[in-house]
PDB file of N, CA and C in Angstrom:
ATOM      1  N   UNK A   1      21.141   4.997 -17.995  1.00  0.00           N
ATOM      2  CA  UNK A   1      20.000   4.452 -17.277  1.00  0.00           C
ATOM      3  C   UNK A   1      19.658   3.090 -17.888  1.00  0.00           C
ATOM      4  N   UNK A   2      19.372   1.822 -17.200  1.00  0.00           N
ATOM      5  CA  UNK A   2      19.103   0.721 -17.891  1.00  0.00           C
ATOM      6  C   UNK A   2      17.582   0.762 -17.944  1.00  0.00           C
ATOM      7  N   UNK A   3      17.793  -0.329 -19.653  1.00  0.00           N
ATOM      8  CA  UNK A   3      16.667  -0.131 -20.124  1.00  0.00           C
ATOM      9  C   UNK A   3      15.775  -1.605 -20.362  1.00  0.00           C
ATOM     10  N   UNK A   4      14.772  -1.601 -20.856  1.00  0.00           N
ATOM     11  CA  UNK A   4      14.373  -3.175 -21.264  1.00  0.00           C
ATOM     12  C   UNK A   4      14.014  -2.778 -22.822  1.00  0.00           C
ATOM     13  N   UNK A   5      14.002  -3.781 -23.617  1.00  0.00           N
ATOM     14  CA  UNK A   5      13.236  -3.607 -25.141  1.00  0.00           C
ATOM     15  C   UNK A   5      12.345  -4.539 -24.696  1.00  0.00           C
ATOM     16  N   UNK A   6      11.403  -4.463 -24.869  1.00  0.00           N
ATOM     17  CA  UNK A   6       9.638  -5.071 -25.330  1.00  0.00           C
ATOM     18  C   UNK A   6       9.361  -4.873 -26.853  1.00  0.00           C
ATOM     19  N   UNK A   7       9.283  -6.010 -27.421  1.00  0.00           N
ATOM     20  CA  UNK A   7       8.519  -6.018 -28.569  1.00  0.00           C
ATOM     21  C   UNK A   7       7.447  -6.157 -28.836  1.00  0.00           C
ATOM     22  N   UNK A   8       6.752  -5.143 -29.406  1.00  0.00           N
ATOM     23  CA  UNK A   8       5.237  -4.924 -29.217  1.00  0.00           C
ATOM     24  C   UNK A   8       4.140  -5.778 -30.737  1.00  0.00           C
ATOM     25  N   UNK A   9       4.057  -6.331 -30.554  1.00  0.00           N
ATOM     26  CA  UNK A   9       3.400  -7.472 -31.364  1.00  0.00           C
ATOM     27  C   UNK A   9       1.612  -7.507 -31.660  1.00  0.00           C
ATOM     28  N   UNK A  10       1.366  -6.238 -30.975  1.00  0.00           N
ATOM     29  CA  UNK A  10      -0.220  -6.431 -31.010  1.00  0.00           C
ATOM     30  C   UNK A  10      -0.819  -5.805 -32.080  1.00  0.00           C
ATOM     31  N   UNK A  11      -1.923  -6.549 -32.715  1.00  0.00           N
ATOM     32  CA  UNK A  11      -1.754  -5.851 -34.145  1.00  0.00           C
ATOM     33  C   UNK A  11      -3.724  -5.471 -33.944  1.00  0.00           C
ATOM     34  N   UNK A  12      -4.286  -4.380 -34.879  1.00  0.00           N
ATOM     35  CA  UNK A  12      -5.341  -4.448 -34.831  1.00  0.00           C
ATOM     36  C   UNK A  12      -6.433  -4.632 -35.733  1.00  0.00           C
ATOM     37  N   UNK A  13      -7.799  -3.820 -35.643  1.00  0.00           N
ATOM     38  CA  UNK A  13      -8.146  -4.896 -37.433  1.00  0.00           C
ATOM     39  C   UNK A  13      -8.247  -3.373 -38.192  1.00  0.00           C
ATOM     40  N   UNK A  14      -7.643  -2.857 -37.897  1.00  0.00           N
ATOM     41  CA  UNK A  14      -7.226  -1.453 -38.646  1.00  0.00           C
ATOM     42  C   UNK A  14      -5.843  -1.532 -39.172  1.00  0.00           C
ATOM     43  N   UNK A  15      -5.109  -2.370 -38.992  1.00  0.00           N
ATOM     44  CA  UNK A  15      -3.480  -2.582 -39.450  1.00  0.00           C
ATOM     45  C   UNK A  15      -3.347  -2.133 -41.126  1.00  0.00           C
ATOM     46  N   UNK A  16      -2.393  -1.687 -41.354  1.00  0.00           N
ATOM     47  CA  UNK A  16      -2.332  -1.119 -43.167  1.00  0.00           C
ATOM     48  C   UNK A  16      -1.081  -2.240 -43.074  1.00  0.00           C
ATOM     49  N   UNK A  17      -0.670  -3.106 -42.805  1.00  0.00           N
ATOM     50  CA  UNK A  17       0.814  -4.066 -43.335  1.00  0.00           C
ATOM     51  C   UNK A  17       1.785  -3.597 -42.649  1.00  0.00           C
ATOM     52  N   UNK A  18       1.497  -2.554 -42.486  1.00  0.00           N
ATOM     53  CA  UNK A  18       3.360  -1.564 -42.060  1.00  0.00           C
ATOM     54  C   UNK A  18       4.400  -2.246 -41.493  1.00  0.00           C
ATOM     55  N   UNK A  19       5.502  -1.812 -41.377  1.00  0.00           N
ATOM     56  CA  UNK A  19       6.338  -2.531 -40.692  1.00  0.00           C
ATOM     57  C   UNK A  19       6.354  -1.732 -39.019  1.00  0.00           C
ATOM     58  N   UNK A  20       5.179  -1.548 -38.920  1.00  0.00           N
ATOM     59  CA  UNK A  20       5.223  -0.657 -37.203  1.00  0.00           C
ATOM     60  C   UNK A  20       5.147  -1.549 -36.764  1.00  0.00           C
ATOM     61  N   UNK A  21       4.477  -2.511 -36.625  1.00  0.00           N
ATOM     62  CA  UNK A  21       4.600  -3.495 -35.827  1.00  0.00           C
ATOM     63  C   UNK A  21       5.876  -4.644 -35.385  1.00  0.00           C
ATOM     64  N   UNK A  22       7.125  -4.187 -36.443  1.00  0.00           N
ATOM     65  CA  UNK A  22       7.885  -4.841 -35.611  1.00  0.00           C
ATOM     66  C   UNK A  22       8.971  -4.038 -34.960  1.00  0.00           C
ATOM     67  N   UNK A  23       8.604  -2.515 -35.005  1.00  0.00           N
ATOM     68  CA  UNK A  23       9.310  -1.745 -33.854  1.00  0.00           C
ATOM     69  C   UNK A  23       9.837  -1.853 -32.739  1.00  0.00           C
ATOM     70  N   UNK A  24      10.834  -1.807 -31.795  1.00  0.00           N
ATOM     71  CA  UNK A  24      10.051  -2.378 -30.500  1.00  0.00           C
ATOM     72  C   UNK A  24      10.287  -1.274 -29.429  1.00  0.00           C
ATOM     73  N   UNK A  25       9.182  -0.926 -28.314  1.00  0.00           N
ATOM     74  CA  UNK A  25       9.380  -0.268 -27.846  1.00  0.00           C
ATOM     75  C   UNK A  25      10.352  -0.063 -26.498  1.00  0.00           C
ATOM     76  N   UNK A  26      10.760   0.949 -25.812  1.00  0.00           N
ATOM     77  CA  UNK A  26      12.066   0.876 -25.059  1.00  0.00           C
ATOM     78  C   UNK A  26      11.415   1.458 -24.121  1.00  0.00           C
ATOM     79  N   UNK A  27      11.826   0.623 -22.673  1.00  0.00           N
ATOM     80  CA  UNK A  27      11.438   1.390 -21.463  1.00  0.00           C
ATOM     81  C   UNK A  27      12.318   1.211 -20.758  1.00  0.00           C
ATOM     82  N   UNK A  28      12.724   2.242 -20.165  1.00  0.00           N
ATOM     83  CA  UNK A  28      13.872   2.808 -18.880  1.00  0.00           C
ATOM     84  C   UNK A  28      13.607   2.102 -17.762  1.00  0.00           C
ATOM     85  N   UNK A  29      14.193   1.427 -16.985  1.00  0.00           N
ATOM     86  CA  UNK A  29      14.034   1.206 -15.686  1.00  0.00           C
ATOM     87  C   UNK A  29      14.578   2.815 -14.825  1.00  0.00           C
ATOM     88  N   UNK A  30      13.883   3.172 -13.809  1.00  0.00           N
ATOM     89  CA  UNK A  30      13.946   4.150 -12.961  1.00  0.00           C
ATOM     90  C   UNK A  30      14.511   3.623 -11.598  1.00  0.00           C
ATOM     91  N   UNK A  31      13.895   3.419 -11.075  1.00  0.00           N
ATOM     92  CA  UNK A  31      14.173   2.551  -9.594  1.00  0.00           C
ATOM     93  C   UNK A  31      13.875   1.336  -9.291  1.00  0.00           C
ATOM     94  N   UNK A  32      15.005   0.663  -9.215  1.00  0.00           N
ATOM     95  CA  UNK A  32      14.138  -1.361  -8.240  1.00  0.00           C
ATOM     96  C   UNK A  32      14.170  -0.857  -6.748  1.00  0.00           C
ATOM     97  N   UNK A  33      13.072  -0.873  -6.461  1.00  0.00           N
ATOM     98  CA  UNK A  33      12.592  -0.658  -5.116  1.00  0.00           C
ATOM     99  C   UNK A  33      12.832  -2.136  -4.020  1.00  0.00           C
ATOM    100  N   UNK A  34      12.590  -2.723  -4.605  1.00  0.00           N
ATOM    101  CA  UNK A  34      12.636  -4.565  -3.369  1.00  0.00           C
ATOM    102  C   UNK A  34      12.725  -5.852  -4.298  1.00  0.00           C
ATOM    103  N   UNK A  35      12.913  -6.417  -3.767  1.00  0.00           N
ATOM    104  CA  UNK A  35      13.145  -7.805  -4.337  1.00  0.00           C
ATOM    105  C   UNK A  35      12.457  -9.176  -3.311  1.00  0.00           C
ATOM    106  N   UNK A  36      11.409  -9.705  -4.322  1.00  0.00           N
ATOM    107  CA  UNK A  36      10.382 -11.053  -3.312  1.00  0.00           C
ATOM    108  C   UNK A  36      10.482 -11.959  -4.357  1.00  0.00           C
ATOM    109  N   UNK A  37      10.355 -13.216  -3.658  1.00  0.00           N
ATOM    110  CA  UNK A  37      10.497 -14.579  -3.801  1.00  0.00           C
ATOM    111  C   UNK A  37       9.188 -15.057  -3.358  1.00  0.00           C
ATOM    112  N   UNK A  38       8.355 -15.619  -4.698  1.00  0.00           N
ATOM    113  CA  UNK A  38       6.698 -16.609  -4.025  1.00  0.00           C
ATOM    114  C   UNK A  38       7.583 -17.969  -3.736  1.00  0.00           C
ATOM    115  N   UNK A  39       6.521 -18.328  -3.335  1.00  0.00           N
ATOM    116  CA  UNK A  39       6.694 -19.810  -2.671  1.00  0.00           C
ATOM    117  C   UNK A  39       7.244 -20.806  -3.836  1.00  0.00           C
ATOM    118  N   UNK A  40       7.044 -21.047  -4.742  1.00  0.00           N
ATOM    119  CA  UNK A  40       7.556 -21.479  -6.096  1.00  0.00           C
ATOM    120  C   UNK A  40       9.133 -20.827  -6.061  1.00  0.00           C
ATOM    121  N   UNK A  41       9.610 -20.065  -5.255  1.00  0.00           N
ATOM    122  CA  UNK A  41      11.016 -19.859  -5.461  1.00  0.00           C
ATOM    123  C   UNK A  41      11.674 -18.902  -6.775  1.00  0.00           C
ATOM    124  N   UNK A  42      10.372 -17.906  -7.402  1.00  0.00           N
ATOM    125  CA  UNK A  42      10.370 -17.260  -8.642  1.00  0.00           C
ATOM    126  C   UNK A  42      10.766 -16.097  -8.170  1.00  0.00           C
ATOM    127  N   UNK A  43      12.057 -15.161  -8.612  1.00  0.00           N
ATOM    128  CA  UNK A  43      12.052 -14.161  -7.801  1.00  0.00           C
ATOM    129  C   UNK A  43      11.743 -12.887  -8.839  1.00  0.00           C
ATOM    130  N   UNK A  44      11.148 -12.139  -8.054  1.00  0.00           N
ATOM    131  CA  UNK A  44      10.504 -10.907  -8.533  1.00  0.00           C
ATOM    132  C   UNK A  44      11.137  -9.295  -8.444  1.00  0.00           C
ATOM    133  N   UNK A  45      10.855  -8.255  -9.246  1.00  0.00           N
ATOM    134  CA  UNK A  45      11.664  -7.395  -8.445  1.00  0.00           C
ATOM    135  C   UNK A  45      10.322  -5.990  -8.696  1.00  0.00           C
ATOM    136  N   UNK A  46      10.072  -4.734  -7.857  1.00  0.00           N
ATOM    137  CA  UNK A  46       9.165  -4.358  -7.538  1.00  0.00           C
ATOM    138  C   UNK A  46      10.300  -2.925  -8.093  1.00  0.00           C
ATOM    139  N   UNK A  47       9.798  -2.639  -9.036  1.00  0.00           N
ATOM    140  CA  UNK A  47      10.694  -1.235  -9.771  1.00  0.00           C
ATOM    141  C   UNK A  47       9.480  -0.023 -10.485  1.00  0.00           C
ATOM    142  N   UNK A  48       9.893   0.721 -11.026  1.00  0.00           N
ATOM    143  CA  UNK A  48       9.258   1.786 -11.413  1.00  0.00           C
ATOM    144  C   UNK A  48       9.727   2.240 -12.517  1.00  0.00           C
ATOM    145  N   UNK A  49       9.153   2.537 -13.787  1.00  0.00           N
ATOM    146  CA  UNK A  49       9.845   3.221 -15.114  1.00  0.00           C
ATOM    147  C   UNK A  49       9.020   4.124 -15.244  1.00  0.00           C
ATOM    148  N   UNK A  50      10.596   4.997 -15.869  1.00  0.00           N
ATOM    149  CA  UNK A  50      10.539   6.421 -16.770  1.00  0.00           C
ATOM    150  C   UNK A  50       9.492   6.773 -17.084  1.00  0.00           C
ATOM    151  N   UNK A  51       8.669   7.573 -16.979  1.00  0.00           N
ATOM    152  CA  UNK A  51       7.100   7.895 -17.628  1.00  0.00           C
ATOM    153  C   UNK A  51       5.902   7.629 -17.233  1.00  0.00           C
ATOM    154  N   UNK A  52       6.019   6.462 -16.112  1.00  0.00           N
ATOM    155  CA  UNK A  52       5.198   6.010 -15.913  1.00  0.00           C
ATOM    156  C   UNK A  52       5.037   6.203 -14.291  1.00  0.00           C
ATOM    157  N   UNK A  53       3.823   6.253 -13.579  1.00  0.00           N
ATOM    158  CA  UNK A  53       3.557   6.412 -11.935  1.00  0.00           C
ATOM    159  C   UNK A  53       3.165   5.390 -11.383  1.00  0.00           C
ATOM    160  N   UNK A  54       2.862   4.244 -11.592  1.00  0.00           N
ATOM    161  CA  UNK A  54       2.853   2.699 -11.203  1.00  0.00           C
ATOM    162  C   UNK A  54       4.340   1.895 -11.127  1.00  0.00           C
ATOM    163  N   UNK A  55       4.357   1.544 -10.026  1.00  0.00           N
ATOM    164  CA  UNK A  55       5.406   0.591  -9.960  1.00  0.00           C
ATOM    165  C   UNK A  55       4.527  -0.899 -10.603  1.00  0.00           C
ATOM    166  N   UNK A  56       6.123  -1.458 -11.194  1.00  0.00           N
ATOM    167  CA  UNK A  56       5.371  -2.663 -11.953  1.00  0.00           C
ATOM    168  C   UNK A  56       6.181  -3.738 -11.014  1.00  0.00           C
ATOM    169  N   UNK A  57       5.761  -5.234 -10.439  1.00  0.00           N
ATOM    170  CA  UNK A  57       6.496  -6.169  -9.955  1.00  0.00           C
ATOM    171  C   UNK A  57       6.974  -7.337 -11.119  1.00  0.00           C
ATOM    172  N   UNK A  58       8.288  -7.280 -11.429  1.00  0.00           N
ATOM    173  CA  UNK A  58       8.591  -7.523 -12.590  1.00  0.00           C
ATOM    174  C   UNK A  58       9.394  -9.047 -12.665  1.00  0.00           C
ATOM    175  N   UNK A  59       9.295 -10.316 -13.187  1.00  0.00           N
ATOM    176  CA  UNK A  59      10.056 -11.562 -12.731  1.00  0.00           C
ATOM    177  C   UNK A  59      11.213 -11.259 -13.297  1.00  0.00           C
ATOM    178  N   UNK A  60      12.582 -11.292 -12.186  1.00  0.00           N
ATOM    179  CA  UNK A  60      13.979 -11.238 -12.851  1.00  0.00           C
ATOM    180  C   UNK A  60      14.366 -11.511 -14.154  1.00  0.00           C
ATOM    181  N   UNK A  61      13.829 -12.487 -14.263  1.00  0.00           N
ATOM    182  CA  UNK A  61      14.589 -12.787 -15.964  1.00  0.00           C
ATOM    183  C   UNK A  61      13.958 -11.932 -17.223  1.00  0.00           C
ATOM    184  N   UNK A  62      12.913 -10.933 -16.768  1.00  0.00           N
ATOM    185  CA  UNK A  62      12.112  -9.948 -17.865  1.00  0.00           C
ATOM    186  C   UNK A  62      13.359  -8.666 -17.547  1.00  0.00           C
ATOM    187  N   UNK A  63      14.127  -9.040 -16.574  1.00  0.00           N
ATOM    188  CA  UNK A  63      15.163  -7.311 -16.177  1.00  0.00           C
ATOM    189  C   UNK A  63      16.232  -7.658 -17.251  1.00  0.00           C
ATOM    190  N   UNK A  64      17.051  -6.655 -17.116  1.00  0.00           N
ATOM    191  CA  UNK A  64      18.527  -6.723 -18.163  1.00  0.00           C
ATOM    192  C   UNK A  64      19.419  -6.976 -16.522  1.00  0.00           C
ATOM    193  N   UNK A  65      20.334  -7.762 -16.693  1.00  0.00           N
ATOM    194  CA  UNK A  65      20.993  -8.785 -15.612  1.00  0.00           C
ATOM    195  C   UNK A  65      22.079  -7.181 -15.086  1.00  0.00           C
ATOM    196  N   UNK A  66      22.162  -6.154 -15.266  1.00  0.00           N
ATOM    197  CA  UNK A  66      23.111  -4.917 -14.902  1.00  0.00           C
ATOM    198  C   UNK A  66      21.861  -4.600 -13.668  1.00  0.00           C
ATOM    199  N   UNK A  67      20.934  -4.322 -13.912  1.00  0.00           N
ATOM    200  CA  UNK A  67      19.604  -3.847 -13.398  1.00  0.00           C
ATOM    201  C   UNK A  67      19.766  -4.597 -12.010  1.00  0.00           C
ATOM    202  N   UNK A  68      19.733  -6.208 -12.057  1.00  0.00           N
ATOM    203  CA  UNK A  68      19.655  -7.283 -11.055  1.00  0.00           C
ATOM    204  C   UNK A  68      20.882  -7.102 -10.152  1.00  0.00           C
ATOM    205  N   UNK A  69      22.063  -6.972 -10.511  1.00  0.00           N
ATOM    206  CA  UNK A  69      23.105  -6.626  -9.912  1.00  0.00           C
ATOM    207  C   UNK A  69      23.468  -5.705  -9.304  1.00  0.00           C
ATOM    208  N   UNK A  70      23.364  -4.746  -9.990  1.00  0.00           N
ATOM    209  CA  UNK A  70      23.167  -3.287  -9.286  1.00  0.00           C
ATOM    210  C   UNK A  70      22.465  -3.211  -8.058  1.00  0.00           C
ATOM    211  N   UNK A  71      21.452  -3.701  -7.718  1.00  0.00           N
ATOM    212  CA  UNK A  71      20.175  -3.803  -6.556  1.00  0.00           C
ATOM    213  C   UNK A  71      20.717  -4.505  -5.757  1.00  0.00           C
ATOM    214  N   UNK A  72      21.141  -6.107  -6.340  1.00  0.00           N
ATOM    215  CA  UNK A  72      21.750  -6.856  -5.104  1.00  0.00           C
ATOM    216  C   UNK A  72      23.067  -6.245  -4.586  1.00  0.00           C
ATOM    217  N   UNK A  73      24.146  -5.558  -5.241  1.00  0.00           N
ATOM    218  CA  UNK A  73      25.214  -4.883  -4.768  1.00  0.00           C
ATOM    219  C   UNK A  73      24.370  -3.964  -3.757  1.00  0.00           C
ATOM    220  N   UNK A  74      23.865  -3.394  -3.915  1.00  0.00           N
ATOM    221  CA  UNK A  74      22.876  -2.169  -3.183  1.00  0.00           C
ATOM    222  C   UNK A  74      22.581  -3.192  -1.861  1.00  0.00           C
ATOM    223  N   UNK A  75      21.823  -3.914  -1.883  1.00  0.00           N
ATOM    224  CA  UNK A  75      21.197  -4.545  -1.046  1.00  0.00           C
ATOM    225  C   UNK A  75      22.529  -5.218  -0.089  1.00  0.00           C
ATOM    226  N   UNK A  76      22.996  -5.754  -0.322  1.00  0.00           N
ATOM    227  CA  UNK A  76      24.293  -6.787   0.243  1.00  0.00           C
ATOM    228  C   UNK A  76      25.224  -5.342   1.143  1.00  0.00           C
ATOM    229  N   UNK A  77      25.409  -4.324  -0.035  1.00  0.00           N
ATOM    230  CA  UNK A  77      26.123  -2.910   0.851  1.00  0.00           C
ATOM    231  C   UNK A  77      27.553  -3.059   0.377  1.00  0.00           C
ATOM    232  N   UNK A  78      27.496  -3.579  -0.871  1.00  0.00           N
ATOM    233  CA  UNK A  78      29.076  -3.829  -1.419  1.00  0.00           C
ATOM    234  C   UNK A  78      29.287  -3.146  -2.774  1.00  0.00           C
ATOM    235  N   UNK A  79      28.167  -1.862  -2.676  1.00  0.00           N
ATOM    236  CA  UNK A  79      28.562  -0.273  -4.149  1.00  0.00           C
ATOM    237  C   UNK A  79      29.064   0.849  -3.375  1.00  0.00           C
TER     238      UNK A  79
END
């Protein structure tokens, strides 16, 4: 299943030093549902992850480029 890493960087005023903060956390892509383009020509893709019940609309270059391909093969009708 493709995934994204996010590195989670937010620290609070309770922090002890740890090295938790440079963990990073991993989220599954589940389904890319559609793919939109704003007027700026930025293209977006409208997917859903593992765990979660909100679809998020996500700008291509935040996806892993297997993710992007996969959809447009899908979309075009050439998987």
């Amino acid at each position: 299943m493709p995934s994204l890493n996010v590195s989670d960087h937010s620290t609070s005023s309770e922090d002890d030093g740890s090295d938790c903060e440079n963990q990073d956390n991993l989220y599954l892509v589940d389904t890319v549902y559609a793919k939109k383009t704003n007027v700026e020509g930025a293209i977006f893709y409208l997917v859903s992850w593992v765990g979660y019940e909100r679809l998020a609309l996500q700008p291509a270059e935040d996806l892993p480029h297997n993710v992007i391909a996969e959809f447009d093969q899908e979309e075009l009708g050439t998987v």
